[in-house]
C-alpha atoms as a PDB file:
ATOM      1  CA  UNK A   1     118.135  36.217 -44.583  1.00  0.00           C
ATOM      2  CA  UNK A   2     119.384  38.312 -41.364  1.00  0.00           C
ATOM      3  CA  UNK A   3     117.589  35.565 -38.760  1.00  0.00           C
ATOM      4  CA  UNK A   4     120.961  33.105 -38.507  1.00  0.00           C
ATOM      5  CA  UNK A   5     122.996  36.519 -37.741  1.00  0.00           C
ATOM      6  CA  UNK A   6     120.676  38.474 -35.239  1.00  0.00           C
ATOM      7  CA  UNK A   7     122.033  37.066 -31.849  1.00  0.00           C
ATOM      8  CA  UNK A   8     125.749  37.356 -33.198  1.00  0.00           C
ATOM      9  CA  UNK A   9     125.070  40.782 -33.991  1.00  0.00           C
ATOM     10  CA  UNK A  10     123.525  41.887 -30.858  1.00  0.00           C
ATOM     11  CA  UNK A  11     126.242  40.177 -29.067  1.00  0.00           C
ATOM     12  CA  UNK A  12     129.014  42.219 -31.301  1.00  0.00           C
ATOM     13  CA  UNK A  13     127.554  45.171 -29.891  1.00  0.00           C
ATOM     14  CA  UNK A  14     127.619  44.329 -26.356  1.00  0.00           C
ATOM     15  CA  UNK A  15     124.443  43.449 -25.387  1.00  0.00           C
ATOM     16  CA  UNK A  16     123.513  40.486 -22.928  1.00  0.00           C
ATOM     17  CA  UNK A  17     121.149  37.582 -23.452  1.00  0.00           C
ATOM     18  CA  UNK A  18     118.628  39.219 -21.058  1.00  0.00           C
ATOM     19  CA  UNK A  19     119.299  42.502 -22.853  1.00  0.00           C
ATOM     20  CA  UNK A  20     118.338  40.938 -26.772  1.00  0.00           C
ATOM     21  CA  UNK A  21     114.849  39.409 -24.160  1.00  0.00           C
ATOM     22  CA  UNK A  22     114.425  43.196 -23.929  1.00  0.00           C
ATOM     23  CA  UNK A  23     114.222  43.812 -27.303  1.00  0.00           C
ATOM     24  CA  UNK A  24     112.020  41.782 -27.598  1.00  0.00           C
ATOM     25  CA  UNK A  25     109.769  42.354 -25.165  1.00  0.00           C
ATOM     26  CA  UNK A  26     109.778  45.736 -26.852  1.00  0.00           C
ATOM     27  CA  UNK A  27     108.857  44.103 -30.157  1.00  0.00           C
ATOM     28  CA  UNK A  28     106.020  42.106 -28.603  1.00  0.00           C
ATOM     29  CA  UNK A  29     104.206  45.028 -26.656  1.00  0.00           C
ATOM     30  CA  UNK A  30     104.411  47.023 -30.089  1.00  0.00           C
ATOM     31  CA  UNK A  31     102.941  44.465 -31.699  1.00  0.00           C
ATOM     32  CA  UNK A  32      99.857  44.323 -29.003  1.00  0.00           C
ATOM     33  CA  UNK A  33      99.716  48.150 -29.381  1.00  0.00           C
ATOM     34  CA  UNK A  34      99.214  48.634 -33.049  1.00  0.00           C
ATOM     35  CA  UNK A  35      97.485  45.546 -33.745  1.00  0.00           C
ATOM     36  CA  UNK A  36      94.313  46.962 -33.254  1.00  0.00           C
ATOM     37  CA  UNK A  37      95.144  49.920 -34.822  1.00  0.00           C
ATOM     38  CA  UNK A  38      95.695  48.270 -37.697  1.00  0.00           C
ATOM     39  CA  UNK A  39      92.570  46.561 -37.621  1.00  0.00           C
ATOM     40  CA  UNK A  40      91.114  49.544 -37.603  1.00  0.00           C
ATOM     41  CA  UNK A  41      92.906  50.978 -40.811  1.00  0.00           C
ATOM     42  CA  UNK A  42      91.755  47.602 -42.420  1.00  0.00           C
ATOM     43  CA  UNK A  43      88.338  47.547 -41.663  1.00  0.00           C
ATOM     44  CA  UNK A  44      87.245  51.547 -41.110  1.00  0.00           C
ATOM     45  CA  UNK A  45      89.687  53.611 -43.129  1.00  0.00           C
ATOM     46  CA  UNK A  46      91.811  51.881 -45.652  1.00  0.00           C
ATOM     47  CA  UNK A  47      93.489  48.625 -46.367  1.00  0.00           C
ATOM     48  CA  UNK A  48      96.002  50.594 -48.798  1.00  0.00           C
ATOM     49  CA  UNK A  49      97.280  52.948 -45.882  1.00  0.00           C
ATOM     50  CA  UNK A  50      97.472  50.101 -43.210  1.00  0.00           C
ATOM     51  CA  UNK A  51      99.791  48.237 -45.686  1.00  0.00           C
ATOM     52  CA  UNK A  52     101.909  50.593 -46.972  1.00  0.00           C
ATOM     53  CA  UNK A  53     102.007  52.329 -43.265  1.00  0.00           C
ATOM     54  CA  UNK A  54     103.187  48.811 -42.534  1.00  0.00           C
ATOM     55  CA  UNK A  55     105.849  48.602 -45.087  1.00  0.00           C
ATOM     56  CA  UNK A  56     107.293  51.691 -44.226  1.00  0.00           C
ATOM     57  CA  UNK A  57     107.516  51.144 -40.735  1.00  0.00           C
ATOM     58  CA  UNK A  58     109.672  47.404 -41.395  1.00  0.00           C
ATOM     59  CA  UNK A  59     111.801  49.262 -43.881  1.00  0.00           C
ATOM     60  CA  UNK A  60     112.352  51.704 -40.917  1.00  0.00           C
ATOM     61  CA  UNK A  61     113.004  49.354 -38.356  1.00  0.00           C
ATOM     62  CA  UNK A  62     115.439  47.505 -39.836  1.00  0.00           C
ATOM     63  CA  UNK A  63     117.406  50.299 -41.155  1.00  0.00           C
ATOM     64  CA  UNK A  64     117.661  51.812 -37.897  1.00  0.00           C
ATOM     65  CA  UNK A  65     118.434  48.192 -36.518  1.00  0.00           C
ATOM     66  CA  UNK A  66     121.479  47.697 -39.133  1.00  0.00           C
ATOM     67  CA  UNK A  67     122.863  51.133 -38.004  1.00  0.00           C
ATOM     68  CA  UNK A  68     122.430  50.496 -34.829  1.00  0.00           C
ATOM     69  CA  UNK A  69     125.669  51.557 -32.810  1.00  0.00           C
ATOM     70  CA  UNK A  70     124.564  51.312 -28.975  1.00  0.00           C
ATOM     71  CA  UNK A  71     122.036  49.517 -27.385  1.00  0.00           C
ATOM     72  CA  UNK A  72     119.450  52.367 -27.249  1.00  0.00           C
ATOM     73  CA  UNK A  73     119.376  52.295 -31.503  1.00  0.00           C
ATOM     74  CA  UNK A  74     118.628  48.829 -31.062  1.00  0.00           C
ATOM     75  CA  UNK A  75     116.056  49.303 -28.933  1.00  0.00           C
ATOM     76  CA  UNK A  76     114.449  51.920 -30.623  1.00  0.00           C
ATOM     77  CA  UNK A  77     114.528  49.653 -33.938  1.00  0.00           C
ATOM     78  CA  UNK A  78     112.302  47.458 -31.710  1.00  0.00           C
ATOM     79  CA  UNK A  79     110.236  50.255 -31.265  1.00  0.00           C
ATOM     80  CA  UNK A  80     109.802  50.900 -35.036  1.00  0.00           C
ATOM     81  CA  UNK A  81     109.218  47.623 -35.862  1.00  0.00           C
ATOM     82  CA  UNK A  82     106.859  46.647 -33.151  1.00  0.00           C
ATOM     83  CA  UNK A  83     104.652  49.449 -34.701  1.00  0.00           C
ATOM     84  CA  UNK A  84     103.891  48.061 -37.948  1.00  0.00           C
ATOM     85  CA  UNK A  85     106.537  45.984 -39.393  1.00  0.00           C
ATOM     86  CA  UNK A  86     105.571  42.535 -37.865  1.00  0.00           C
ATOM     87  CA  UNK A  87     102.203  42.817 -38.686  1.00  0.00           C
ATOM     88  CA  UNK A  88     102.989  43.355 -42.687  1.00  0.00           C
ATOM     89  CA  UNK A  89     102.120  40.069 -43.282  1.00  0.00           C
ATOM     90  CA  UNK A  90      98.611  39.564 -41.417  1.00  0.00           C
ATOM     91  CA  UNK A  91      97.930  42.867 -42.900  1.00  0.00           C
ATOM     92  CA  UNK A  92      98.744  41.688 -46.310  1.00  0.00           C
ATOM     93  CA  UNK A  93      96.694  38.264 -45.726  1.00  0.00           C
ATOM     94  CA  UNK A  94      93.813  40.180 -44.406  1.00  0.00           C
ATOM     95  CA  UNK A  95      93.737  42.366 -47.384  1.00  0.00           C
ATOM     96  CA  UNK A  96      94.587  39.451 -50.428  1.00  0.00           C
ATOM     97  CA  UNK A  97      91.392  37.818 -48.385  1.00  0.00           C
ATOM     98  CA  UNK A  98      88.975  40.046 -48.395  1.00  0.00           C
ATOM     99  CA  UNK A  99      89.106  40.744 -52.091  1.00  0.00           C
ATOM    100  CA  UNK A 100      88.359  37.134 -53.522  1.00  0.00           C
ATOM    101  CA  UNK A 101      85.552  34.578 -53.027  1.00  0.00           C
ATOM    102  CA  UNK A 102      84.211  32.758 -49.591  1.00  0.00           C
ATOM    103  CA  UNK A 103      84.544  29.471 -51.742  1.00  0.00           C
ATOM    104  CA  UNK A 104      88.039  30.320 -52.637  1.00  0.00           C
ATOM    105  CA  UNK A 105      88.973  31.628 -49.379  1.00  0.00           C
ATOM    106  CA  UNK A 106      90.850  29.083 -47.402  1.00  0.00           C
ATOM    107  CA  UNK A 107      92.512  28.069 -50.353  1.00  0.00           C
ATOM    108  CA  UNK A 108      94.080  31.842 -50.779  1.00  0.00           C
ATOM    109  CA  UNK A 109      95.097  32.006 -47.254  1.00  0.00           C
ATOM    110  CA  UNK A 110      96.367  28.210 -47.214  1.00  0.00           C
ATOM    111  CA  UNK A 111      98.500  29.627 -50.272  1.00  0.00           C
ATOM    112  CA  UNK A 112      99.958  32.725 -48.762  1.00  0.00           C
ATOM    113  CA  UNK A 113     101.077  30.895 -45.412  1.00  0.00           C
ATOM    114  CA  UNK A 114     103.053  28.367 -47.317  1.00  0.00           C
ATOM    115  CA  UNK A 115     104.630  31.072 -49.675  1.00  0.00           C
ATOM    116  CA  UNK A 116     105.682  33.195 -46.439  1.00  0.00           C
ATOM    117  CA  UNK A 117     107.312  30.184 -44.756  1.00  0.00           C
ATOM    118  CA  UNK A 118     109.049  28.669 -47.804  1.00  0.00           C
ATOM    119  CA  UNK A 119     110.621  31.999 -49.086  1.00  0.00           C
ATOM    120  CA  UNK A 120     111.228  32.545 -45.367  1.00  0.00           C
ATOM    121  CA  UNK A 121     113.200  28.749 -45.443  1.00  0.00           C
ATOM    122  CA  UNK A 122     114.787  29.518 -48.620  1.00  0.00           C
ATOM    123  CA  UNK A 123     116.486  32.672 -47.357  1.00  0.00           C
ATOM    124  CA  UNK A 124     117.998  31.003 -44.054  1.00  0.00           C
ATOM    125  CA  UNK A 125     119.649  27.792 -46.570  1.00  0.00           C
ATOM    126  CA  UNK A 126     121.205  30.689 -48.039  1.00  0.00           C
ATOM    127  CA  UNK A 127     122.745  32.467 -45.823  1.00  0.00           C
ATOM    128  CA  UNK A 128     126.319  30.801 -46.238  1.00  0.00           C
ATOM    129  CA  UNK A 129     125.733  31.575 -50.152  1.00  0.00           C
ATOM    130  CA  UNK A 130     125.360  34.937 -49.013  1.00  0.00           C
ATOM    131  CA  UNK A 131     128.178  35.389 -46.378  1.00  0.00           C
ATOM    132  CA  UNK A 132     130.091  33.827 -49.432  1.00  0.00           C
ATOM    133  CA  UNK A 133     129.019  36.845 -51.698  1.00  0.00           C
ATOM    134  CA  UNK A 134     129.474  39.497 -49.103  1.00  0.00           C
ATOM    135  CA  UNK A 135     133.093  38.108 -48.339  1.00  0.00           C
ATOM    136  CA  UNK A 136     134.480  37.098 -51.756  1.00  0.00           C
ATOM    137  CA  UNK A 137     132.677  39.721 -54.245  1.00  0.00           C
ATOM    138  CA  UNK A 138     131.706  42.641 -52.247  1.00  0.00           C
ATOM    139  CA  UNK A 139     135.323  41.786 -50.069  1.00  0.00           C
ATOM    140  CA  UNK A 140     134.166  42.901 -46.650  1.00  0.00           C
ATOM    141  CA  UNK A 141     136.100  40.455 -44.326  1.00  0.00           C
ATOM    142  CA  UNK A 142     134.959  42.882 -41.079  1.00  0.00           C
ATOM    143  CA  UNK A 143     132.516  40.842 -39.368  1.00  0.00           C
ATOM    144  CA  UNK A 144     130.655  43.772 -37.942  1.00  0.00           C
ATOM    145  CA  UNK A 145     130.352  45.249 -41.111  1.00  0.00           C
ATOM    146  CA  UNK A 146     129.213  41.972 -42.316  1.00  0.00           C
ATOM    147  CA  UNK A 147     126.226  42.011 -40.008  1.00  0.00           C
ATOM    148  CA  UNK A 148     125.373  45.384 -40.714  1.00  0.00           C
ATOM    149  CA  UNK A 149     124.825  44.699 -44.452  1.00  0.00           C
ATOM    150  CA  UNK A 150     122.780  41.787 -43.778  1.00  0.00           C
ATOM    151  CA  UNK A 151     120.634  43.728 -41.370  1.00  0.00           C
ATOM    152  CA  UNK A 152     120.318  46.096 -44.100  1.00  0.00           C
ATOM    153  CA  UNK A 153     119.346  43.523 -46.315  1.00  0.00           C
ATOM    154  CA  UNK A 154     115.944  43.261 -44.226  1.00  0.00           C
ATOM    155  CA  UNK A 155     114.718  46.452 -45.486  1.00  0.00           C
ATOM    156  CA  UNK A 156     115.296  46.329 -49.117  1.00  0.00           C
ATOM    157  CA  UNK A 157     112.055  44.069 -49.946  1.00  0.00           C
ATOM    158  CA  UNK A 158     109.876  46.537 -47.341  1.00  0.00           C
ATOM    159  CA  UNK A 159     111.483  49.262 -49.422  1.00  0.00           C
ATOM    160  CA  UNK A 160     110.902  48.020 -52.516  1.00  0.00           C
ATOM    161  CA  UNK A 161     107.324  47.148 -51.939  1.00  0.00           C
ATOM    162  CA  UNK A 162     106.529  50.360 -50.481  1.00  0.00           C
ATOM    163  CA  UNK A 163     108.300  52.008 -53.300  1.00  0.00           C
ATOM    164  CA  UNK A 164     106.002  49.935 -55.650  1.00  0.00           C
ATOM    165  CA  UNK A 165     102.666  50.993 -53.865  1.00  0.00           C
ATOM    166  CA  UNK A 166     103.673  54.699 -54.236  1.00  0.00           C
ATOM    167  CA  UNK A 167     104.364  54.324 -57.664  1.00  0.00           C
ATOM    168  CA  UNK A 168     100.899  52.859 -58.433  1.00  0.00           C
ATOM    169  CA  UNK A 169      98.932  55.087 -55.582  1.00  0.00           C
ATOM    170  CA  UNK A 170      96.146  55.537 -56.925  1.00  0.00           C
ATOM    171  CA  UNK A 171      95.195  52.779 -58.872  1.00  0.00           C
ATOM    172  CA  UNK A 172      96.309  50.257 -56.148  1.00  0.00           C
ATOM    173  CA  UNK A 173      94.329  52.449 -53.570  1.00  0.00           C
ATOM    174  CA  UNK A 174      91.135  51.976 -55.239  1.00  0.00           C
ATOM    175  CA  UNK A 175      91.915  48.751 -55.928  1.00  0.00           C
ATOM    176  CA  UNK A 176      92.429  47.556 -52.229  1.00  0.00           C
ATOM    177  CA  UNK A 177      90.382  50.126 -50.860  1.00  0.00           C
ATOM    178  CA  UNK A 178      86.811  48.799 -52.548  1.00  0.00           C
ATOM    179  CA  UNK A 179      84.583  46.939 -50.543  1.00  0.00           C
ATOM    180  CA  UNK A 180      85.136  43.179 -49.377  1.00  0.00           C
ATOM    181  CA  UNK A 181      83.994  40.772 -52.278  1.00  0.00           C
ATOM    182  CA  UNK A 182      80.388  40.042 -51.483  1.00  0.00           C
ATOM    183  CA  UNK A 183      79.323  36.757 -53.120  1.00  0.00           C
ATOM    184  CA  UNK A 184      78.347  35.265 -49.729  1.00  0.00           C
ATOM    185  CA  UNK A 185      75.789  38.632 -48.649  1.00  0.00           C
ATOM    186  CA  UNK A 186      74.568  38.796 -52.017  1.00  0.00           C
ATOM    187  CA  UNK A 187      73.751  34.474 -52.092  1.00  0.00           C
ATOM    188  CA  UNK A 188      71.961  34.782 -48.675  1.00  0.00           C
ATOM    189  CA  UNK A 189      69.946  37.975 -49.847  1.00  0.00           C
ATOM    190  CA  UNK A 190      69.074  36.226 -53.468  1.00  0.00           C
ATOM    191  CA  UNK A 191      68.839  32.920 -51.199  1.00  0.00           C
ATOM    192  CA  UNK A 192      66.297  33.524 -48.204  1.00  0.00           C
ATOM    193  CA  UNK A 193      65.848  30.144 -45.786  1.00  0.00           C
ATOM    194  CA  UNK A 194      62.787  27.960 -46.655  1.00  0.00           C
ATOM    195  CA  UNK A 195      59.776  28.022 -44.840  1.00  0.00           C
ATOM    196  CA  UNK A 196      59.086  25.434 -42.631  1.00  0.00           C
ATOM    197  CA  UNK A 197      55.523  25.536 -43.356  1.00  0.00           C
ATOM    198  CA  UNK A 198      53.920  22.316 -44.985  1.00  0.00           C
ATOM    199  CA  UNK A 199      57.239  20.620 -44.549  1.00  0.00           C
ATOM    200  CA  UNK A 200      56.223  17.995 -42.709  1.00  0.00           C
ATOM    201  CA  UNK A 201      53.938  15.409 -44.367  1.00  0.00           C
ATOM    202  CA  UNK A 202      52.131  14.214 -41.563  1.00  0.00           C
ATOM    203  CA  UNK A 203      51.527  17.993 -40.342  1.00  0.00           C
ATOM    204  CA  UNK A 204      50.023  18.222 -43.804  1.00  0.00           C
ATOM    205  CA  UNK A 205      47.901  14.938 -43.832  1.00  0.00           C
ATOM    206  CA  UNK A 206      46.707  15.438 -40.355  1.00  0.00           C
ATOM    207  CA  UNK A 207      45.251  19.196 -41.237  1.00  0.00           C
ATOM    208  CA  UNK A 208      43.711  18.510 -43.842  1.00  0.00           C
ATOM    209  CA  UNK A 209      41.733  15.385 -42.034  1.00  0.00           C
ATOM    210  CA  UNK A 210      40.983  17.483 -39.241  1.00  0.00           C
ATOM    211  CA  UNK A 211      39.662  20.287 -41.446  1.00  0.00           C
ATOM    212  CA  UNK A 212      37.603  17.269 -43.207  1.00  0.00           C
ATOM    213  CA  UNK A 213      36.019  15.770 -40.406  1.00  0.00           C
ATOM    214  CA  UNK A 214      34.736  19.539 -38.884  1.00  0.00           C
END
């Protein structure tokens, strides 16, 4: 809900359009940074600490980011968040993946993009709704402070989740933390190719004429 308000914040606290580039450049070089890290949590050590490692780090990021009162917090938000927060999601995806059926696969992953980008369309058509509620209910007519709330508002669902996987540690660890669902290894070890031996009929005909005639 905080995208339709990011440049007007940055702008509120001084910063230029090359200087919001910078941030983020910052983001972006994160991101290439701890991507494969990540990875490597995912596939080597475990799914449950590369997601909730993730969560953290957005509900981090954006705290710092809403606090932000200089340039250099802002920055350093992009710092946080490079390092985890905007790859929540492909870690997520990777991990729903992995634990359900080849044949059911795409479908999952089809699923989870489209539920990303309509919650993610949802929460920009509300933002008026929102700057209505933060005005009128919660009476804050400073716009500053009015930015700084919705910035917050960014880390409440990374909160919460995290929250949520801390609460259920162990049983969500072993959950996500078991092996990759194998349906496809254990169909091509049940399954071995056929033999092309005696497939063709002609092959077959012609041996046993051959083996005839000697």
């Amino acid at each position: 809900i905080q995208a339709p308000a990011l440049s007007f914040f940055y702008q509120l606290l001084g910063m230029s359009p090359g200087e919001i580039g910078v941030f983020g450049l910052i983001v972006n070089v994160g991101v290439l940074i701890s991507s494969p890290l990540y990875g490597h949590l995912l596939d080597k050590v475990s799914p449950f600490l590369a997601v909730s490692l993730s969560l953290l780090t957005c509900a981090l990021g954006c705290l710092i980011r809403g606090l932000a009162a200089s340039k250099g917090m802002v920055w350093a938000s992009a710092v946080v968040l490079g390092m985890g927060a905007y790859s929540f999601e492909q870690m997520a995806l990777a991990t729903v993946a992995r634990r359900v059926p080849c044949a059911l696969r795409s479908l999952v992953v089809s699923g989870f993009l489209l539920q990303i980008k309509a919650v993610s369309f949802a929460a920009t058509l509300l933002y008026p709704s929102w700057v209505r509620v933060v005005e009128g209910g919660l009476q804050v007519d400073d716009t500053m402070t009015r930015y700084r709330i919705t910035m917050g508002m960014c880390s409440v669902p990374c909160l919460l989740g995290w929250c949520y996987l801390m609460s259920r540690r162990k049983q969500l660890q072993q959950d996500l933390d078991a092996p990759p669902y194998q349906d496809d290894v254990a169909l091509s070890r049940e399954s071995p190719p056929p033999s092309d031996k005696g497939s063709d009929p002609d092959e077959a005909v012609g041996g046993t004429a051959g083996g005839g005639i000697e």
